[in-house]
N, C-alpha and C. Protein backbone atom coordinates (compact mmCIF):
# COMPACT_ATOMS: atom_id res chain seq x y z
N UNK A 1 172.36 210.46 205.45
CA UNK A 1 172.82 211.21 204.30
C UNK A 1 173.68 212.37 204.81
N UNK A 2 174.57 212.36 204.16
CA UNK A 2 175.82 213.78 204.55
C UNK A 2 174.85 215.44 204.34
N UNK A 3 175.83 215.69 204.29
CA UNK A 3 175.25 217.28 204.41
C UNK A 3 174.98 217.60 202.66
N UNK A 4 173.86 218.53 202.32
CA UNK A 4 174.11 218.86 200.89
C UNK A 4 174.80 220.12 200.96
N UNK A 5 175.35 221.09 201.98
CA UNK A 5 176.08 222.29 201.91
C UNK A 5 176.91 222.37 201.20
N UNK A 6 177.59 223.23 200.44
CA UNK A 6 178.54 223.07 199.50
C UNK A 6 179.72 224.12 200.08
N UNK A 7 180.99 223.73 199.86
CA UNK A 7 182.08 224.13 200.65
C UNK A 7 182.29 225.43 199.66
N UNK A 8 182.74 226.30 200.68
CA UNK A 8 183.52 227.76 199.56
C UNK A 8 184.00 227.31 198.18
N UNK A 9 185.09 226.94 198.45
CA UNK A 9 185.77 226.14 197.00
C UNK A 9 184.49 225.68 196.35
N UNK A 10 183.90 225.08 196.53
CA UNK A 10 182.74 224.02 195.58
C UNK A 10 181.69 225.44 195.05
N UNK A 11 181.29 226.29 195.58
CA UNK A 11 180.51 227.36 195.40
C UNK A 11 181.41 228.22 194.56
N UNK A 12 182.26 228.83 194.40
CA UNK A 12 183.09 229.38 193.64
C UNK A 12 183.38 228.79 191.97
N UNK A 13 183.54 227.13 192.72
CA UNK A 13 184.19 226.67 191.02
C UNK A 13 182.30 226.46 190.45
N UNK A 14 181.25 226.30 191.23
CA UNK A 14 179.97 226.24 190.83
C UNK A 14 179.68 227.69 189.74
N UNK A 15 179.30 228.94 190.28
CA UNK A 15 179.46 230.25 190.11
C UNK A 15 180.32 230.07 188.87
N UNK A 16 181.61 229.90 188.80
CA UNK A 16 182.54 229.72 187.69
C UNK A 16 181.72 229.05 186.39
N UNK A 17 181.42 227.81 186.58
CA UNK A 17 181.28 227.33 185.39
C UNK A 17 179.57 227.93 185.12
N UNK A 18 178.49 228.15 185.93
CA UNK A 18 177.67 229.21 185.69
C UNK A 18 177.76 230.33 184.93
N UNK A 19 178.18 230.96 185.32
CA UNK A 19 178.92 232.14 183.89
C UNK A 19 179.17 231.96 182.66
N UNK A 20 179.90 230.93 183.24
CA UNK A 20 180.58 230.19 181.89
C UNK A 20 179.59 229.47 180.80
N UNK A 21 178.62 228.99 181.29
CA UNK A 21 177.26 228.40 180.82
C UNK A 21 176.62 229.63 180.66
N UNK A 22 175.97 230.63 181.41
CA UNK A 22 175.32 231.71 181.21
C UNK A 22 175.64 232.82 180.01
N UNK A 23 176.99 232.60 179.94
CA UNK A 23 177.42 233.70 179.00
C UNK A 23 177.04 233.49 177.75
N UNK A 24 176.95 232.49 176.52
CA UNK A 24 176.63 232.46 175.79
C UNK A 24 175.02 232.78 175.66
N UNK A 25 174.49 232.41 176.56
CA UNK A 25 173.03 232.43 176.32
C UNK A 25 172.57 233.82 176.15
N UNK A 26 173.19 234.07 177.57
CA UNK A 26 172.93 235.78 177.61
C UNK A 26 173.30 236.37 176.44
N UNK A 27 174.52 236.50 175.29
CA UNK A 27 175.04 237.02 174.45
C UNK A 27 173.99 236.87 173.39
N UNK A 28 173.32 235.79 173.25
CA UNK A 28 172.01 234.95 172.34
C UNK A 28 170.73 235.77 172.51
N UNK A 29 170.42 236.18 173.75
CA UNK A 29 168.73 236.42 173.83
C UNK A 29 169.59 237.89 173.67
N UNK A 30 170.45 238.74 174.52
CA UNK A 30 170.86 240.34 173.77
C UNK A 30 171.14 240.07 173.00
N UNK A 31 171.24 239.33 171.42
CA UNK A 31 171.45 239.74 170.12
C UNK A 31 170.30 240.01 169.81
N UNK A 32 169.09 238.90 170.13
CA UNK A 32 167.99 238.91 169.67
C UNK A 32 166.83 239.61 170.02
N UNK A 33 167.45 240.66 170.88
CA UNK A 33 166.83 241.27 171.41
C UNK A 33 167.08 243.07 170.60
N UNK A 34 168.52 242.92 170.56
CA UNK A 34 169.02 244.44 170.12
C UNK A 34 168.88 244.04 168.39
N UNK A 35 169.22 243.02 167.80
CA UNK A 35 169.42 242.93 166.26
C UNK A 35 171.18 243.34 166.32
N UNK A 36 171.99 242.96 166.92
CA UNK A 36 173.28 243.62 166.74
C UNK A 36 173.60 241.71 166.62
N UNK A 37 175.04 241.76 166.13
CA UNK A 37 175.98 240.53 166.07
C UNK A 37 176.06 240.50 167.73
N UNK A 38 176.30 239.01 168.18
CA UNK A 38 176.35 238.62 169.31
C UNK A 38 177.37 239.08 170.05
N UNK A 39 178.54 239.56 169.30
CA UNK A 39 179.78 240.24 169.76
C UNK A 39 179.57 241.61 170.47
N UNK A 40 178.77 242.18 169.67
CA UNK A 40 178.55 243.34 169.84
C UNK A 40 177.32 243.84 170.53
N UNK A 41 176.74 242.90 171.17
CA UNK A 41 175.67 243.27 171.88
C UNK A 41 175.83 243.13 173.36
N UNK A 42 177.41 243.18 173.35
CA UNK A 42 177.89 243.65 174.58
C UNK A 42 178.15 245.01 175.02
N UNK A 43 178.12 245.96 173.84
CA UNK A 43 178.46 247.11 173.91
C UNK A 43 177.63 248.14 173.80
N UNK A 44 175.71 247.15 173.97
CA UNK A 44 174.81 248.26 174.14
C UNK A 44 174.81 249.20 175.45
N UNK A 45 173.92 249.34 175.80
CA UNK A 45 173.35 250.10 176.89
C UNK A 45 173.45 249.38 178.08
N UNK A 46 174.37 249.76 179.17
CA UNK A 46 174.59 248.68 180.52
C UNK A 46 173.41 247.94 180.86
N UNK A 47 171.91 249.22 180.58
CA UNK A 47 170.19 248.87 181.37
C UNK A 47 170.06 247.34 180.43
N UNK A 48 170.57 247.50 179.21
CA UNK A 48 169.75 246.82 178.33
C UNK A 48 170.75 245.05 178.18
N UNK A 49 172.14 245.39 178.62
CA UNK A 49 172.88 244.50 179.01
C UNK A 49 172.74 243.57 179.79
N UNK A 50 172.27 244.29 181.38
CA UNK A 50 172.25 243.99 182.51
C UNK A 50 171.02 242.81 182.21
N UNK A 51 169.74 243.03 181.78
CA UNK A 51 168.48 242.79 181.83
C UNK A 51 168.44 241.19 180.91
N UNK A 52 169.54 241.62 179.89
CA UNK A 52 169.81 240.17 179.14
C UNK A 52 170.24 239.22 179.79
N UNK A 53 170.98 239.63 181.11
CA UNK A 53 171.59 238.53 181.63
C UNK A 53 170.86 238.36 182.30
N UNK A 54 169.99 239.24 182.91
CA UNK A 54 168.93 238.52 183.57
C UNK A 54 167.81 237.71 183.41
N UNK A 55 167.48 237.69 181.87
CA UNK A 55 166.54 237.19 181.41
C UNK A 55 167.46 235.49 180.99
N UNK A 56 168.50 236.09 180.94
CA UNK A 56 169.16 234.33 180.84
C UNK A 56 168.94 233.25 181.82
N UNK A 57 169.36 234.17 183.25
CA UNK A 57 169.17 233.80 184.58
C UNK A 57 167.66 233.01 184.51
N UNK A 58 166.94 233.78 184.05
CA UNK A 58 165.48 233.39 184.33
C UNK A 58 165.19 231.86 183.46
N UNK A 59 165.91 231.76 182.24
CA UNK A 59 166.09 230.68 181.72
C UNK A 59 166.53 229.61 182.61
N UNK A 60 167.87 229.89 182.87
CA UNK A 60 168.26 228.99 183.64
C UNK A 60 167.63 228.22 185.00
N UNK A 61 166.97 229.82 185.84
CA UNK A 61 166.11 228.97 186.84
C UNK A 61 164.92 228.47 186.89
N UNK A 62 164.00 228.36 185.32
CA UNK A 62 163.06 227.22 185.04
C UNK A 62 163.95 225.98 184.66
N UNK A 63 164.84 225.63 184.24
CA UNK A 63 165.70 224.55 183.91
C UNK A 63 165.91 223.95 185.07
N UNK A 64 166.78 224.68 185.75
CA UNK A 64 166.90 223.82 187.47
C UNK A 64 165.46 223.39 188.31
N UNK A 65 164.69 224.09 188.00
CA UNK A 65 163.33 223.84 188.50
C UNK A 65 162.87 222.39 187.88
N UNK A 66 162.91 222.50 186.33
CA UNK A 66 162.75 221.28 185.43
C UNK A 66 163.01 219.93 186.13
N UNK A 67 164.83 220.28 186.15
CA UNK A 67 165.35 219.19 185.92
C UNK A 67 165.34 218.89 188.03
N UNK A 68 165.06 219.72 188.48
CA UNK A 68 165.18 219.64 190.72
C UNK A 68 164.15 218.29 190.37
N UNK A 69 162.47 218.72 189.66
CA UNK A 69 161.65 217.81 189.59
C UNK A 69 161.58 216.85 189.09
N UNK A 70 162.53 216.55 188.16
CA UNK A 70 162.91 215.25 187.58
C UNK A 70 163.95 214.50 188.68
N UNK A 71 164.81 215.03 189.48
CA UNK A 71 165.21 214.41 189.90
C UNK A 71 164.78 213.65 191.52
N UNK A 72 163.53 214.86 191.68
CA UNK A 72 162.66 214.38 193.10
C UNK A 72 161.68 213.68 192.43
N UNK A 73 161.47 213.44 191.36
CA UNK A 73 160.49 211.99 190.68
C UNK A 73 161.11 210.52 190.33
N UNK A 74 162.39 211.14 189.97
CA UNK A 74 163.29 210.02 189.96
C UNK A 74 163.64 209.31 191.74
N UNK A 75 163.89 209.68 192.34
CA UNK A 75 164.26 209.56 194.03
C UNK A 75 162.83 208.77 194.65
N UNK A 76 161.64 209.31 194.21
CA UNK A 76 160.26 208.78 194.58
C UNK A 76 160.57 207.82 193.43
N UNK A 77 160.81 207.46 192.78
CA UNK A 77 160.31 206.24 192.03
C UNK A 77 161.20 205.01 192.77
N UNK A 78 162.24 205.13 192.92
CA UNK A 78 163.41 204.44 193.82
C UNK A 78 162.74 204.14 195.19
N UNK A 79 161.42 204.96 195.85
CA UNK A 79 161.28 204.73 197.21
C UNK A 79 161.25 205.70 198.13
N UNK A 80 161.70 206.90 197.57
CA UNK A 80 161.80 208.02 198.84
C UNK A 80 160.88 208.45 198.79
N UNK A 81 160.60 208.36 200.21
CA UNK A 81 159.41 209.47 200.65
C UNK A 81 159.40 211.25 200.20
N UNK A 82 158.56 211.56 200.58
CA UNK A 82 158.21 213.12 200.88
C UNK A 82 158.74 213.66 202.31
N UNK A 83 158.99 212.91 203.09
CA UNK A 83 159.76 213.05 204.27
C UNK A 83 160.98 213.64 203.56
N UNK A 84 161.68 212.18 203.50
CA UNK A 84 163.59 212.51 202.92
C UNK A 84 163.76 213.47 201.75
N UNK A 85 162.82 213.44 200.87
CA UNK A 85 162.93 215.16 199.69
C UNK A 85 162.88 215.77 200.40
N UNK A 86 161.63 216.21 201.54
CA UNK A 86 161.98 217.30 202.04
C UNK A 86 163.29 217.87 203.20
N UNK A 87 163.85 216.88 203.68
CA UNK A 87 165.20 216.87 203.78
C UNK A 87 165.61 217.36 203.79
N UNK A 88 166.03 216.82 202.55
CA UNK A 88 167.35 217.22 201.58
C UNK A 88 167.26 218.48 201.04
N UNK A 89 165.92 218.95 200.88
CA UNK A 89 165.28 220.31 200.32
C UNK A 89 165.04 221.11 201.43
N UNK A 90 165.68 220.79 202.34
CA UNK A 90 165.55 221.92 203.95
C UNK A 90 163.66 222.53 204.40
N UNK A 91 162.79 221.56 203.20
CA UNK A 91 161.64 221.98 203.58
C UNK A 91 160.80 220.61 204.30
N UNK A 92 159.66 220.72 204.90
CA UNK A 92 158.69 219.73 205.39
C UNK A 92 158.26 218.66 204.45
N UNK A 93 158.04 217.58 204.92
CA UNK A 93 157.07 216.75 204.54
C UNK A 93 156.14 217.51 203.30
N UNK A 94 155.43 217.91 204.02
CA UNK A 94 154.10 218.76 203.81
C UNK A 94 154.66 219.66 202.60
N UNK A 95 155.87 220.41 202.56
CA UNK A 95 156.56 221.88 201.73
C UNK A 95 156.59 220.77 200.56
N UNK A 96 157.54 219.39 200.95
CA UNK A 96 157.60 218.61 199.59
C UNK A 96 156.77 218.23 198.76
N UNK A 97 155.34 217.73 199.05
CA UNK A 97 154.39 217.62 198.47
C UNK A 97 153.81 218.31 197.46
N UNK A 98 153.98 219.75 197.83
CA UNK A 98 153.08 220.64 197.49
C UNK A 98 154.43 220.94 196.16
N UNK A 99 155.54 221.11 196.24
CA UNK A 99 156.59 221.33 195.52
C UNK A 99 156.65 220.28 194.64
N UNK A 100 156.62 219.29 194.71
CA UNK A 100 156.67 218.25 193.99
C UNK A 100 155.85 217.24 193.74
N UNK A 101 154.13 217.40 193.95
CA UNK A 101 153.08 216.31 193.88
C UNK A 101 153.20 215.06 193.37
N UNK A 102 153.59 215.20 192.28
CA UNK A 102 153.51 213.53 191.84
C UNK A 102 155.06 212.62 191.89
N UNK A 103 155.90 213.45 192.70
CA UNK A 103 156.93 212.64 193.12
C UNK A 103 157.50 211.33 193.58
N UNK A 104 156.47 211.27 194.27
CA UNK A 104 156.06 209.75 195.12
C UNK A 104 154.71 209.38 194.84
N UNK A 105 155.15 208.14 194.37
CA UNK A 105 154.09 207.45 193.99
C UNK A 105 153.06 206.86 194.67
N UNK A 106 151.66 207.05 194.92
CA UNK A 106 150.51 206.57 195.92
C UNK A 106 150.54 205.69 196.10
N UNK A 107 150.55 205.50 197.49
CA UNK A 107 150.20 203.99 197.85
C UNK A 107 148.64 203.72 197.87
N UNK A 108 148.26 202.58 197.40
CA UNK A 108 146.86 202.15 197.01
C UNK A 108 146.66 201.62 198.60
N UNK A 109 145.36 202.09 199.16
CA UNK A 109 144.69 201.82 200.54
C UNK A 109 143.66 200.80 200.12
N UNK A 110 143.80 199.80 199.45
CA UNK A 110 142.86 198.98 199.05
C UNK A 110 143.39 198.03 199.28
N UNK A 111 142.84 196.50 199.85
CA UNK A 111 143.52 195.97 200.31
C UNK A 111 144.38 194.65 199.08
N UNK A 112 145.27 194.10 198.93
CA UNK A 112 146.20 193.60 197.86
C UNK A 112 144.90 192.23 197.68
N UNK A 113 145.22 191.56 198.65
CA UNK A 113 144.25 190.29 198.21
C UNK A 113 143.23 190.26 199.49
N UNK A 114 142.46 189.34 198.72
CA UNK A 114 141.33 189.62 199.60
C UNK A 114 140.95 188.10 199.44
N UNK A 115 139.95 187.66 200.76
CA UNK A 115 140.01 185.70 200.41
C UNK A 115 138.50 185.64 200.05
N UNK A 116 138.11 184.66 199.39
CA UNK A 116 136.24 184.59 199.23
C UNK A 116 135.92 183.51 199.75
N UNK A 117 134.86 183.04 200.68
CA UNK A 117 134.51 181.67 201.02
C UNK A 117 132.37 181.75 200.40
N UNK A 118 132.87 180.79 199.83
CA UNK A 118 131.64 180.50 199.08
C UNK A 118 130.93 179.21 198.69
N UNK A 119 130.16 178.71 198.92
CA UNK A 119 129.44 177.61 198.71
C UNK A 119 130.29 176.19 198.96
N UNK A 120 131.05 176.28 200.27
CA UNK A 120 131.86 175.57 200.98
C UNK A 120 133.11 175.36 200.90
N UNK A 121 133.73 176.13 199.50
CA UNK A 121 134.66 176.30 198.78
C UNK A 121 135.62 177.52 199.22
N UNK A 122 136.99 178.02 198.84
CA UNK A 122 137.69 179.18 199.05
C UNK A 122 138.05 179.38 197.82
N UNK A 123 138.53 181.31 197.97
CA UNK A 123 139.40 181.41 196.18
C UNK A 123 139.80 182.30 197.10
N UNK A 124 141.42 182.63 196.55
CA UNK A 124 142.27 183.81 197.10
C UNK A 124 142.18 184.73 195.55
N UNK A 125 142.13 185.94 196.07
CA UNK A 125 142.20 187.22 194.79
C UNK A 125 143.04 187.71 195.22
N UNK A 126 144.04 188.17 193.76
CA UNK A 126 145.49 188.73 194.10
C UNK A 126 145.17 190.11 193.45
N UNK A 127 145.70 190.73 193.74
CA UNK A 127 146.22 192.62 192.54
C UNK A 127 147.45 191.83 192.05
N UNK A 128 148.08 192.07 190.57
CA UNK A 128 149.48 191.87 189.84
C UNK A 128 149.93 193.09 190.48
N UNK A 129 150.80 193.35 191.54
CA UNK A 129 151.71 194.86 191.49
C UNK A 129 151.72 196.02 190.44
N UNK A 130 152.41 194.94 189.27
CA UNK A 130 152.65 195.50 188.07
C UNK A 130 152.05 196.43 187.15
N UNK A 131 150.89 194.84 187.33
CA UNK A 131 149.93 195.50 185.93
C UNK A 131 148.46 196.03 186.39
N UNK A 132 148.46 195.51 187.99
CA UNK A 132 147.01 196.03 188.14
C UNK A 132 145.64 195.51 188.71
N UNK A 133 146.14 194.14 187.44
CA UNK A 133 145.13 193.13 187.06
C UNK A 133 144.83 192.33 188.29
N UNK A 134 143.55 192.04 188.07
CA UNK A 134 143.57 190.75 189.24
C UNK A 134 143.34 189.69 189.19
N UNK A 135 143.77 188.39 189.44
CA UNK A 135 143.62 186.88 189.10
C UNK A 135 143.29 186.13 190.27
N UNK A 136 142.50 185.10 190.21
CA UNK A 136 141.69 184.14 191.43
C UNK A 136 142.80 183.01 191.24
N UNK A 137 142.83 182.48 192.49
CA UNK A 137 143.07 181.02 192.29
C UNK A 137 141.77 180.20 193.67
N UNK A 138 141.54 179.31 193.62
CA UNK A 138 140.53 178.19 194.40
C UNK A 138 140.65 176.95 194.85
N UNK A 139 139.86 176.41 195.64
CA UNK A 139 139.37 174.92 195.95
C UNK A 139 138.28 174.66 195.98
N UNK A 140 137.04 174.57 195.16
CA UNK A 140 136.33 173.85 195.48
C UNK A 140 135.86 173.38 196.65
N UNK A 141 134.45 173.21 196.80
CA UNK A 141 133.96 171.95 198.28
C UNK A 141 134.02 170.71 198.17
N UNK A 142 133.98 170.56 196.82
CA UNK A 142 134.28 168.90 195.96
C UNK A 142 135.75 168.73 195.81
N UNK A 143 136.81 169.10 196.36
CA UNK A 143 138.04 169.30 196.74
C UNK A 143 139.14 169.82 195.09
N UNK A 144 137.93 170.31 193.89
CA UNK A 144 138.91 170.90 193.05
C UNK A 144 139.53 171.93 192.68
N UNK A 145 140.63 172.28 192.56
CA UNK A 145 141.58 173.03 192.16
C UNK A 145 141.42 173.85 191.20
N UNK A 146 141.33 175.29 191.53
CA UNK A 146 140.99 176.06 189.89
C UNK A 146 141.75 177.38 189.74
N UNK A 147 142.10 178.03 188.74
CA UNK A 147 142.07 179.22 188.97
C UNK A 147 141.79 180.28 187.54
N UNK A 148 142.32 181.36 187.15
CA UNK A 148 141.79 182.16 186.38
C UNK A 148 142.85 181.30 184.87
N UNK A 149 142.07 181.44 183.98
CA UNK A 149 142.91 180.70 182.47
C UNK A 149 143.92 181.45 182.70
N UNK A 150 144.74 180.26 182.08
CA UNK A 150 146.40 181.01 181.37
C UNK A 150 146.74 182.45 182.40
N UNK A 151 146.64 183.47 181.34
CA UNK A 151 147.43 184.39 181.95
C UNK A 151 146.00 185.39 181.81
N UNK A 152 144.77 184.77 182.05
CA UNK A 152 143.72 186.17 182.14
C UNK A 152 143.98 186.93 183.50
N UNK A 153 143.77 188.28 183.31
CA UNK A 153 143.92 188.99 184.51
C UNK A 153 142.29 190.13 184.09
N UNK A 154 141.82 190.21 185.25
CA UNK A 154 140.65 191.09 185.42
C UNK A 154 140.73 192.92 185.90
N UNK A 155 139.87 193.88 185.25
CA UNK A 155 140.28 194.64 185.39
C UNK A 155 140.36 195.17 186.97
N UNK A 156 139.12 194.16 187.40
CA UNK A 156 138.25 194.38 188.41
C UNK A 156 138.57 193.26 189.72
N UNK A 157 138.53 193.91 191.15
CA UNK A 157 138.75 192.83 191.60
C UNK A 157 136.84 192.32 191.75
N UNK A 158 136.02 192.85 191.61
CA UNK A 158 135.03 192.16 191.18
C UNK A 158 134.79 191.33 190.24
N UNK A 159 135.21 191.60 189.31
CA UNK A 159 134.91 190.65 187.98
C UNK A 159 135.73 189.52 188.64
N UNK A 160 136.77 189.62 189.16
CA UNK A 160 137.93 188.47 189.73
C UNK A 160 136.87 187.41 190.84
N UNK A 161 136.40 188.46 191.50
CA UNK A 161 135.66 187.42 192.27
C UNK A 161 134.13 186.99 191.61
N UNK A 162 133.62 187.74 190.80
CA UNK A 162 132.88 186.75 189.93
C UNK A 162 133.36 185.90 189.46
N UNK A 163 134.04 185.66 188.56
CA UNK A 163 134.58 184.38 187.97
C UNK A 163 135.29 183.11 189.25
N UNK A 164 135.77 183.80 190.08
CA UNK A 164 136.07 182.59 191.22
C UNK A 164 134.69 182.25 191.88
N UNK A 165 133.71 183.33 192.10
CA UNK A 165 132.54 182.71 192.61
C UNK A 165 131.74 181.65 191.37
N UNK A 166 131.58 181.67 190.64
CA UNK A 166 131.21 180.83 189.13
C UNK A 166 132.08 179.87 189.57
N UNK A 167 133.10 179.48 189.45
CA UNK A 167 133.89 178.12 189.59
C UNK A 167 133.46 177.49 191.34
N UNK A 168 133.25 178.39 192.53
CA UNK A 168 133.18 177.85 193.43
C UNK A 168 131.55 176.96 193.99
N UNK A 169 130.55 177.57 192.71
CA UNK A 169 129.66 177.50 192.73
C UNK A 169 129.67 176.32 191.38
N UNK A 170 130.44 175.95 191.11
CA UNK A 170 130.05 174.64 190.15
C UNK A 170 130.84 173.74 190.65
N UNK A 171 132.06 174.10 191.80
CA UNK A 171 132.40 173.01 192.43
C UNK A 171 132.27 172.62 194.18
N UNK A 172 131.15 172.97 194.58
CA UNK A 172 130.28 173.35 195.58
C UNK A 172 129.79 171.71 195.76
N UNK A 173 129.74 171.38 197.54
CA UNK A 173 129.67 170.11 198.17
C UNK A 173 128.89 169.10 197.51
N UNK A 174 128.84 168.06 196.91
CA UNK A 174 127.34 167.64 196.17
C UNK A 174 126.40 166.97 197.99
N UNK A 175 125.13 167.94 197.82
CA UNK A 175 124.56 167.48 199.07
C UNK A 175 123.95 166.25 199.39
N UNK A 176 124.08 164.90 198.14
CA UNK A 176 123.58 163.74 198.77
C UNK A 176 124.45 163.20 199.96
């Protein structure tokens, strides 16, 4: 990734249209602040001037804050780590986290599928990525083929392997 530094020129015409965005607002919270027409609540008191624009400012930098975290949730949803935010954000791993917690999405330490061998029989249990759910498929010891109906998915990968253990256990070796 290139540099995010921004060149003189680029900082200047930035600053520029800042103002330019800032000014109305500021003119908005000093009206509503003095009770004067928005025109004219340029011509209070410099203290009381100054403070409007600062309180605009303050608007503005929960907005960038807003929208920084929407866009380091958006970037984690795509795949980026907490590494590369922090990057790009000149802070740590570790700084990103704490700045942006739910940015990146957890990886589940559980394992995806898991195999069952049971009463001479196998069933593989899957997680859906998607949805969560988990679905069996099997063989039998009596060499049949099974797996979860249609499109049932379990909430549980237990319940998943109950129901594959139930099928592996009714199609289990016949011992004559």
């Amino acid at each position: 990734m290139t540099s995010a530094e921004a060149t003189a020129d680029e900082r200047a015409e930035l600053d520029k249209a800042l103002y330019d965005a800032l000014d109305p607002l500021a003119s908005a919270i000093r009206s509503r602040a003095s009770g004067l027409s928005e025109a004219g609540s340029w011509e209070a008191d410099p203290v009381d001037v100054t403070l409007s624009v600062l309180a605009a400012w303050k608007v503005v930098d929960e907005e960038v804050k807003r929208l920084t975290a929407f866009a380091a949730a958006t970037a984690g949803s795509y795949g980026a780590s907490y590494e590369q935010l922090g990057a790009v954000w000149g802070i740590t791993r570790q700084g990103a986290r704490k700045k942006w917690p739910d940015a990146v999405p957890r990886r589940s330490t559980a394992p995806k599928d898991t195999a069952l061998e049971l009463f001479g029989g196998t069933a593989e249990l899957a997680q859906d990525p998607t949805s969560g759910e988990w679905t069996w498929t099997g063989d039998g010891a009596d060499g049949t083929h099974g797996a979860a109906e249609g499109d049932t998915g379990y909430a549980t990968k237990e319940e998943a392997a109950a129901h594959a253990g139930a099928f592996l256990r009714e199609h289990a070796a016949d011992p004559s």
